[in-house]
N, C-alpha and C. Protein backbone atom coordinates (compact mmCIF):
# COMPACT_ATOMS: atom_id res chain seq x y z
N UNK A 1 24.39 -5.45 -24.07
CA UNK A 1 24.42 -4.33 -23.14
C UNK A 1 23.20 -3.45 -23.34
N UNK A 2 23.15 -3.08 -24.89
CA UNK A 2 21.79 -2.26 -24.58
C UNK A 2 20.44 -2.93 -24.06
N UNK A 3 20.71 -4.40 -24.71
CA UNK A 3 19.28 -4.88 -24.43
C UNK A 3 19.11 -5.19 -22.40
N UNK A 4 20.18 -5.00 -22.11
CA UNK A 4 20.20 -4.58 -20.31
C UNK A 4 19.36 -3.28 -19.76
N UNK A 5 19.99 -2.50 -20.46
CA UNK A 5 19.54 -1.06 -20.40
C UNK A 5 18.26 -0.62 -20.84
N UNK A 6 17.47 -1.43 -22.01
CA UNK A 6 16.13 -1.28 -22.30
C UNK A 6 15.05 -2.19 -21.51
N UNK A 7 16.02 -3.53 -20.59
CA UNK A 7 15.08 -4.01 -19.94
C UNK A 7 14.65 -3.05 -18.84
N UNK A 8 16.21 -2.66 -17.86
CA UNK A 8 16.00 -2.17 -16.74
C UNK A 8 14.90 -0.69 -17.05
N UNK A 9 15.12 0.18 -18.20
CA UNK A 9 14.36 1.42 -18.17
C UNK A 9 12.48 0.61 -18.46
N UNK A 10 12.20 -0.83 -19.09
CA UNK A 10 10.92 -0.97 -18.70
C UNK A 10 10.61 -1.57 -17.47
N UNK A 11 11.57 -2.11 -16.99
CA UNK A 11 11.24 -2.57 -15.63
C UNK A 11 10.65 -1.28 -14.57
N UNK A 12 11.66 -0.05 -14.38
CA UNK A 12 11.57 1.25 -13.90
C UNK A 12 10.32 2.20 -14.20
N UNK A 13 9.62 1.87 -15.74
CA UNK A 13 8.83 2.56 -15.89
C UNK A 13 7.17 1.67 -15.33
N UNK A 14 7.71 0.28 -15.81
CA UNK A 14 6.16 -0.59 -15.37
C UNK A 14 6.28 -1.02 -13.92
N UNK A 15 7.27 -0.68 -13.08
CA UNK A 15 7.09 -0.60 -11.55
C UNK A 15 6.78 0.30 -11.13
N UNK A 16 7.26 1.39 -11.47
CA UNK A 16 6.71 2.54 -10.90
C UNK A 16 4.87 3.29 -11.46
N UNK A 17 4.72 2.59 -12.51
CA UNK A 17 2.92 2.63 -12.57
C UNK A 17 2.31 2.08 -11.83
N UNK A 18 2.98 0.81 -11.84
CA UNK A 18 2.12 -0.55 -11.14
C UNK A 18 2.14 -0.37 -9.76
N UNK A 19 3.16 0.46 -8.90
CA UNK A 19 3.73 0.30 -7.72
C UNK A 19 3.35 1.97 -7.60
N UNK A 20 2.43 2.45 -8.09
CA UNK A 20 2.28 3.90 -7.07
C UNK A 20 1.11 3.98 -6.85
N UNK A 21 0.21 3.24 -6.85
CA UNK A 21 -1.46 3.22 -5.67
C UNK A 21 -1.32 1.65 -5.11
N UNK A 22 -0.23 1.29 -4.86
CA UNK A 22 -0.01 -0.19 -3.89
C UNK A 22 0.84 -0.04 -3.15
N UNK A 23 1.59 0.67 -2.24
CA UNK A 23 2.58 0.62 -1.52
C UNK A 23 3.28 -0.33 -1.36
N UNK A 24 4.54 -0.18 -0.30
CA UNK A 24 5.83 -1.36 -0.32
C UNK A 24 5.95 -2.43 -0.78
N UNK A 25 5.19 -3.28 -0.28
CA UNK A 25 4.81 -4.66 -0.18
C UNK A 25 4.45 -5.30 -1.77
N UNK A 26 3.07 -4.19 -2.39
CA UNK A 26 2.65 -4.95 -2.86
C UNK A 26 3.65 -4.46 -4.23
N UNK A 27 4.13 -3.00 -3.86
CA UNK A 27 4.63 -2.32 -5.33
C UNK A 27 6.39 -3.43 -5.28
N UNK A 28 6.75 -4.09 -4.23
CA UNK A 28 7.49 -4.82 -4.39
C UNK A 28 7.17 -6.12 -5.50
N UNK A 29 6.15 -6.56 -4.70
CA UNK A 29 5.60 -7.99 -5.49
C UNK A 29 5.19 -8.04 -6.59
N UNK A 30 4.69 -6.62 -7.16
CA UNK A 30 4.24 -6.24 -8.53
C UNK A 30 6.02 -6.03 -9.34
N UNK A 31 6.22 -5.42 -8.67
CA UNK A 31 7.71 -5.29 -9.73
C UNK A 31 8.10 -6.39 -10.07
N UNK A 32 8.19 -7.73 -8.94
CA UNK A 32 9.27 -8.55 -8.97
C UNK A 32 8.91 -9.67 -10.20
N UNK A 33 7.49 -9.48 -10.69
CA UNK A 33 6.31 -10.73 -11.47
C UNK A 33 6.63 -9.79 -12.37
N UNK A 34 6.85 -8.86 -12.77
CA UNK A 34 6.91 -8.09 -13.94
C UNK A 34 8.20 -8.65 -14.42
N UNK A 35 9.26 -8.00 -13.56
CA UNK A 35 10.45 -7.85 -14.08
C UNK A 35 10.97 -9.59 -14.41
N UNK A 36 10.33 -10.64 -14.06
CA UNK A 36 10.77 -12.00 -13.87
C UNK A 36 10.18 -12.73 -15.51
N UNK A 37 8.88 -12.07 -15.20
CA UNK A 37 8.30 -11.82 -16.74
C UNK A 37 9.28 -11.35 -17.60
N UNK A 38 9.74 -10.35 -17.14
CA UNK A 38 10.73 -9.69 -19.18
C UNK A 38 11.95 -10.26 -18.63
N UNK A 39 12.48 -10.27 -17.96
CA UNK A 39 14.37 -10.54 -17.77
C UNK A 39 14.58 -11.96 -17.05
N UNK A 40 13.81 -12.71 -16.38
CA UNK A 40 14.19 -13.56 -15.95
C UNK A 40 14.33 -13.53 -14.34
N UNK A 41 15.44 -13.95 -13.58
CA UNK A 41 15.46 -14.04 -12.09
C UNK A 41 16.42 -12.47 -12.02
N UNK A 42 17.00 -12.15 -12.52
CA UNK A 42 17.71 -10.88 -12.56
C UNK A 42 16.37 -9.62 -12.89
N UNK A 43 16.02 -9.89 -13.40
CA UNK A 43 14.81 -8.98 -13.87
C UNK A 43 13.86 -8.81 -12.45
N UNK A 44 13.41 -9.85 -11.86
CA UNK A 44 12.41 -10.48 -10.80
C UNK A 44 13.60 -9.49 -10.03
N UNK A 45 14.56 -9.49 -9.23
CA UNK A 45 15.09 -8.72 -8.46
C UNK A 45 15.04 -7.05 -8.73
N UNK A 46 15.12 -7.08 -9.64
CA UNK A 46 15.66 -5.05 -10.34
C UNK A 46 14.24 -4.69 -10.53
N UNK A 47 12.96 -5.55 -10.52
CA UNK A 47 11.92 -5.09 -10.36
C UNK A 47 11.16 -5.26 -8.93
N UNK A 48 11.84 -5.92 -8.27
CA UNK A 48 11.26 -6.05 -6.68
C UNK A 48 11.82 -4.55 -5.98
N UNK A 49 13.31 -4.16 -6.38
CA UNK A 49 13.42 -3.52 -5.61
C UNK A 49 12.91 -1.82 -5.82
N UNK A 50 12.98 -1.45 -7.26
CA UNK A 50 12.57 -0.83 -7.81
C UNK A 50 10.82 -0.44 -7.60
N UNK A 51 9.77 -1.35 -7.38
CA UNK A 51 8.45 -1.69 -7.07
C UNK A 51 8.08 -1.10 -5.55
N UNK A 52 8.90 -1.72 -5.37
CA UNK A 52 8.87 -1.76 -3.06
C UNK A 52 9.57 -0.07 -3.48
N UNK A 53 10.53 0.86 -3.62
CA UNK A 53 10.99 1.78 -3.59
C UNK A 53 10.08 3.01 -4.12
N UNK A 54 9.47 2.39 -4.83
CA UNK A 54 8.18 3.44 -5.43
C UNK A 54 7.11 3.43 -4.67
N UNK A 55 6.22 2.33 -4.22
CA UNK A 55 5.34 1.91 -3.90
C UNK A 55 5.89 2.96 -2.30
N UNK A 56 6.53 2.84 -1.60
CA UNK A 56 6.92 3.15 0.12
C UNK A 56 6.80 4.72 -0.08
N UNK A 57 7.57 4.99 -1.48
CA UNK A 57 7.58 6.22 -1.17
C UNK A 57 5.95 7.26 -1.82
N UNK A 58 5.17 6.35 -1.80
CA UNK A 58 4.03 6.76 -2.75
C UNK A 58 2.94 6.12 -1.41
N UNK A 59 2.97 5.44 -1.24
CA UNK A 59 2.04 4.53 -0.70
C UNK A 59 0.66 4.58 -1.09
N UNK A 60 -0.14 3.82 -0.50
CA UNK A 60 -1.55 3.42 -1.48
C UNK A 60 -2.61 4.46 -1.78
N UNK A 61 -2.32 5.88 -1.07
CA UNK A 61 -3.19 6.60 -1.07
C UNK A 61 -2.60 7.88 -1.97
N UNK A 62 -1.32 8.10 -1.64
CA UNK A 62 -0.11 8.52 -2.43
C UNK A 62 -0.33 10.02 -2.22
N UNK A 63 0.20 10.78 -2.79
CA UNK A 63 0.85 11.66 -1.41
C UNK A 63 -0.68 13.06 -1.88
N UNK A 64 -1.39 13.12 -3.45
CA UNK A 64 -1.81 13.88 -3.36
C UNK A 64 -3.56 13.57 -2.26
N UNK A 65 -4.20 12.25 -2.21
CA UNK A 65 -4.67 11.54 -1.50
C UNK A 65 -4.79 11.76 -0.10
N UNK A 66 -3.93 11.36 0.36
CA UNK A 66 -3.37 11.00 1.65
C UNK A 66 -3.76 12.22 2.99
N UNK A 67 -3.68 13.37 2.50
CA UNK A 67 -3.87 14.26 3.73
C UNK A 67 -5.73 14.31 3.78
N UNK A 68 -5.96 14.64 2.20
CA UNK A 68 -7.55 14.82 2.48
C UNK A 68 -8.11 13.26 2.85
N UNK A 69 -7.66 12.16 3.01
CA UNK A 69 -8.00 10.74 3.64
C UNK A 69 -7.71 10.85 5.19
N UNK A 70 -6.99 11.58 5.39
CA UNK A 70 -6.53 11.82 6.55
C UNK A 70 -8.06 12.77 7.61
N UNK A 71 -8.12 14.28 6.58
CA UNK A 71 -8.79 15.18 7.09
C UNK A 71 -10.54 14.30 7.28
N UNK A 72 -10.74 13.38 6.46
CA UNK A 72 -12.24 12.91 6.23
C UNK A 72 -12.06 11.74 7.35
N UNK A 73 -10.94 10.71 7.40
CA UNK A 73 -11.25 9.91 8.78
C UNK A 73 -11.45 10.26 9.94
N UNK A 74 -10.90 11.42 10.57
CA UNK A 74 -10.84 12.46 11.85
C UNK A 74 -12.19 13.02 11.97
N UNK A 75 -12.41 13.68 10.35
CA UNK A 75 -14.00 14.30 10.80
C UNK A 75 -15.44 13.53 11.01
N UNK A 76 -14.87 12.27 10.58
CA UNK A 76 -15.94 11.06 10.84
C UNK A 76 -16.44 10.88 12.29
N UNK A 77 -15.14 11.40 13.59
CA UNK A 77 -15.22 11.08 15.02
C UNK A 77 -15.58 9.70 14.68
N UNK A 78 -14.95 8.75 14.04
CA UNK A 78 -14.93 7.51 14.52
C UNK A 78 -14.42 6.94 16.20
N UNK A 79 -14.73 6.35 16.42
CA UNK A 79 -13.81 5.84 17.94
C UNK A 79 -13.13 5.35 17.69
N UNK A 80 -11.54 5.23 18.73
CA UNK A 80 -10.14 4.81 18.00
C UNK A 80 -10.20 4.26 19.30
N UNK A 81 -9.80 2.64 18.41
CA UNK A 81 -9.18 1.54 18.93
C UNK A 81 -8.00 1.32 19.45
N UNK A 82 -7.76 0.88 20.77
CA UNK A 82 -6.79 0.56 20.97
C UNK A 82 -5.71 -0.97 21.03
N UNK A 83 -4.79 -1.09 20.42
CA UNK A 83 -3.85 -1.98 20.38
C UNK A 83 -2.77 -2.29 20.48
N UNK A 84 -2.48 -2.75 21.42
CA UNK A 84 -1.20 -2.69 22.20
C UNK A 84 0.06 -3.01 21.26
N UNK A 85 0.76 -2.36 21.03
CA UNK A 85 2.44 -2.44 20.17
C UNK A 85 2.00 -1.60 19.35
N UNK A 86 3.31 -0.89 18.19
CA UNK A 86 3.18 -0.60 16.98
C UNK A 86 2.26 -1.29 16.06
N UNK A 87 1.59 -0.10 15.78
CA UNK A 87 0.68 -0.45 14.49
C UNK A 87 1.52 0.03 13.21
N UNK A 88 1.64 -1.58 12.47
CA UNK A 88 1.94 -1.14 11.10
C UNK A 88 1.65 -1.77 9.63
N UNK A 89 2.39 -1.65 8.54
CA UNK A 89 1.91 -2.06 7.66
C UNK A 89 2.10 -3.96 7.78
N UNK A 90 1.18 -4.48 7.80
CA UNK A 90 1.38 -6.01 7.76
C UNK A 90 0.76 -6.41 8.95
N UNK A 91 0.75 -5.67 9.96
CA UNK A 91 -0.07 -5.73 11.03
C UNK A 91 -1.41 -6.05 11.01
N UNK A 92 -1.78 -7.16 11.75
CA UNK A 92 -3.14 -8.28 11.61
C UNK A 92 -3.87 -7.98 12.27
N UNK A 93 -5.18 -6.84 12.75
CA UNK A 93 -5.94 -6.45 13.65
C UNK A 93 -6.67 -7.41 14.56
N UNK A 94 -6.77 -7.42 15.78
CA UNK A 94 -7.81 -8.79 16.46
C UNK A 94 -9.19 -8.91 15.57
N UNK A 95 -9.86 -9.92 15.87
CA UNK A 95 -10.72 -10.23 15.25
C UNK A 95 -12.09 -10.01 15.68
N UNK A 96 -12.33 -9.01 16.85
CA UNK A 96 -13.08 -8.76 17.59
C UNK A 96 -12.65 -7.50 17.92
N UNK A 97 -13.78 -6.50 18.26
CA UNK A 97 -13.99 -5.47 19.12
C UNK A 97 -13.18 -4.60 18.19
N UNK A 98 -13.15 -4.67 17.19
CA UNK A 98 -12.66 -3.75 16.01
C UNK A 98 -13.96 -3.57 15.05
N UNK A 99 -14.20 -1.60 14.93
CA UNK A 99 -15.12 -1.97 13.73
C UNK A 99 -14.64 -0.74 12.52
N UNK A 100 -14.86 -1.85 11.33
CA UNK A 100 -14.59 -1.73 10.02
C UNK A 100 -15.20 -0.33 8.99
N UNK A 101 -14.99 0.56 8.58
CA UNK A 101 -16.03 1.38 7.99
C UNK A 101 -15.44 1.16 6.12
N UNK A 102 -16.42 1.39 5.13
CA UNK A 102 -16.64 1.74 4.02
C UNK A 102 -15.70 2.78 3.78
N UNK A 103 -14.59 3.12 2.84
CA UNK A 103 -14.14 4.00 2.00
C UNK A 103 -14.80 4.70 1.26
N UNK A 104 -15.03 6.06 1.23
CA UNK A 104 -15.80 7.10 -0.10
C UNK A 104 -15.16 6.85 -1.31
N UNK A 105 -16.13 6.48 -1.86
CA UNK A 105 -16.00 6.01 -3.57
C UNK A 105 -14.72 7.27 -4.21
N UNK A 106 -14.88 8.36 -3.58
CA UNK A 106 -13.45 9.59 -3.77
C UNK A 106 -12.35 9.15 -3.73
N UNK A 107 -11.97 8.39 -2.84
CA UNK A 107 -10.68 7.97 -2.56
C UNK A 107 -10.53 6.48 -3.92
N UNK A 108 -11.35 6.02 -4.33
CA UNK A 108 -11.08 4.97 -5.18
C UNK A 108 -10.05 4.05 -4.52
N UNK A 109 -10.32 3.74 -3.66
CA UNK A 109 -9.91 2.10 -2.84
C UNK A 109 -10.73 1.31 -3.07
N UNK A 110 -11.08 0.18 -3.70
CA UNK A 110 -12.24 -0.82 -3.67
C UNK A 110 -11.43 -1.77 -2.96
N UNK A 111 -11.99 -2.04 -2.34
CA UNK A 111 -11.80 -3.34 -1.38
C UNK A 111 -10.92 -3.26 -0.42
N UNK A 112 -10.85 -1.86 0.05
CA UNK A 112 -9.89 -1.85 1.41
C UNK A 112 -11.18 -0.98 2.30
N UNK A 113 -10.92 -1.68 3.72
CA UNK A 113 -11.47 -0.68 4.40
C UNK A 113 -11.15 0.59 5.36
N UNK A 114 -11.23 1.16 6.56
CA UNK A 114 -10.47 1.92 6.95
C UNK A 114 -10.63 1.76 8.96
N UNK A 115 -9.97 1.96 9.58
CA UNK A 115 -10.71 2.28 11.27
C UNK A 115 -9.90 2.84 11.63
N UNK A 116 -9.99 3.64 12.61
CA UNK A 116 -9.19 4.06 13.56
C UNK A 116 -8.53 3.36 14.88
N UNK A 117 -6.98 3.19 14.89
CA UNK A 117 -6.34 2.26 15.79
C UNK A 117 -5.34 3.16 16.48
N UNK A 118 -5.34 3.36 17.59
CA UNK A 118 -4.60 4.47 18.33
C UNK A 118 -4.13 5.67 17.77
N UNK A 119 -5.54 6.18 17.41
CA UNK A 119 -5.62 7.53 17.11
C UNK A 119 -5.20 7.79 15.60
N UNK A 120 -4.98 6.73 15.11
CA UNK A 120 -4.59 7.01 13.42
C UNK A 120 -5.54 6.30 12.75
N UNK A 121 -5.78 6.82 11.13
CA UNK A 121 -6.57 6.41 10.28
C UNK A 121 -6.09 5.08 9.94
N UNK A 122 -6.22 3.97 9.57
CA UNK A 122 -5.66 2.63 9.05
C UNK A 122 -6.39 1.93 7.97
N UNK A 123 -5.88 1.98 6.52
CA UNK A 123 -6.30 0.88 5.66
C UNK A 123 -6.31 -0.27 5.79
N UNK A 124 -7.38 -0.79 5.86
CA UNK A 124 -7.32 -2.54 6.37
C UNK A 124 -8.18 -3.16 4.76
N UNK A 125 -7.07 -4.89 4.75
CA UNK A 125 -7.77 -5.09 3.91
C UNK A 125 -8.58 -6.23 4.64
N UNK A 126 -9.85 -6.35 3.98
CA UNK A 126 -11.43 -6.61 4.86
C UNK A 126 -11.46 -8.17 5.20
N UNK A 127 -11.15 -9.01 4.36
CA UNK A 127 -10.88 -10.17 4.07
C UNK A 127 -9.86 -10.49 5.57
N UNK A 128 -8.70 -10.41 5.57
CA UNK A 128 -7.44 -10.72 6.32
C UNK A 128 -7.38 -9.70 7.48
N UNK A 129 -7.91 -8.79 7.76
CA UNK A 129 -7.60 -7.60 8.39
C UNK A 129 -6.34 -6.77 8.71
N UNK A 130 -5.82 -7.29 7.59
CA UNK A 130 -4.23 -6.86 7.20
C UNK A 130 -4.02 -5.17 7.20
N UNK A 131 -3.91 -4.35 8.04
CA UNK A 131 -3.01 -3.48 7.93
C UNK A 131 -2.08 -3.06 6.27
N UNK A 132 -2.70 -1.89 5.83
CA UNK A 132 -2.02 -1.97 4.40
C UNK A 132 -1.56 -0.72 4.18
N UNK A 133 -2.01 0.33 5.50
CA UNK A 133 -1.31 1.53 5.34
C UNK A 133 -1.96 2.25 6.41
N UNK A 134 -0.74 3.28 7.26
CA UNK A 134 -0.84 3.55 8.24
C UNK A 134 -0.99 5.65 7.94
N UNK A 135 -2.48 5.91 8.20
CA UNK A 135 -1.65 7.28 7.83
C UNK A 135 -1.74 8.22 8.76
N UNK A 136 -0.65 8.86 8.94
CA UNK A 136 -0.16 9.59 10.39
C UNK A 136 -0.35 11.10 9.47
């Protein structure tokens, strides 16, 4: 029993490090390799959900981040793209007539980029053009 209770409190503490500059997705997938690592397939679950729950509510820019990422994409007057449906996280941008800008080394994102897609700032990662965070 205790050794339950000392897995789940490291599972809780190494998801929620790992899972608060990665949002949902990835703070899911990070928990679930952790927790599968120390506990097994029970572990892999109590750290998926735990990961994704931190990560959503933090997301990649996380909350102290996030407004001044907000205030610096707007003052860029980038031009905002339009794309028909909800834009969201997982969301695959066309592969054309979209353009990509550089992140300020401030924000410490390496390897995500950013554009504007109906009027909102959007982390894209550069490679896939994956949608990785939407910030309103």
């Amino acid at each position: 029993m205790h050794a339950r209770i000392a897995v789940a409190a490291v599972l809780l503490f190494g998801a929620s490090v790992s899972a608060h500059a990665q949002g949902g997705a990835r703070g899911a997938q990070d928990g679930a390799e952790r927790g599968g690592n120390m506990a097994g397939p029970l572990g892999a679950a109590v750290g998926s959900a735990i990961g994704g729950a931190v990560g959503t509510a933090n997301e990649i820019l996380g909350i102290d981040r996030r407004e001044r990422f907000r205030i610096y994409a707007l003052a860029e007057r980038r031009p905002s793209f339009v794309v028909r449906g909800a834009v969201r996280v997982g969301t695959v941008l066309p592969e054309d007539g979209i353009v990509y800008y550089d992140v300020p080394p401030e924000f410490a994102l390496n390897g995500l980029n950013y554009t504007i897609v109906n009027d909102h700032p959007v982390l894209v990662e550069p490679g896939t053009r994956r949608v990785v965070e939407v910030v309103n």
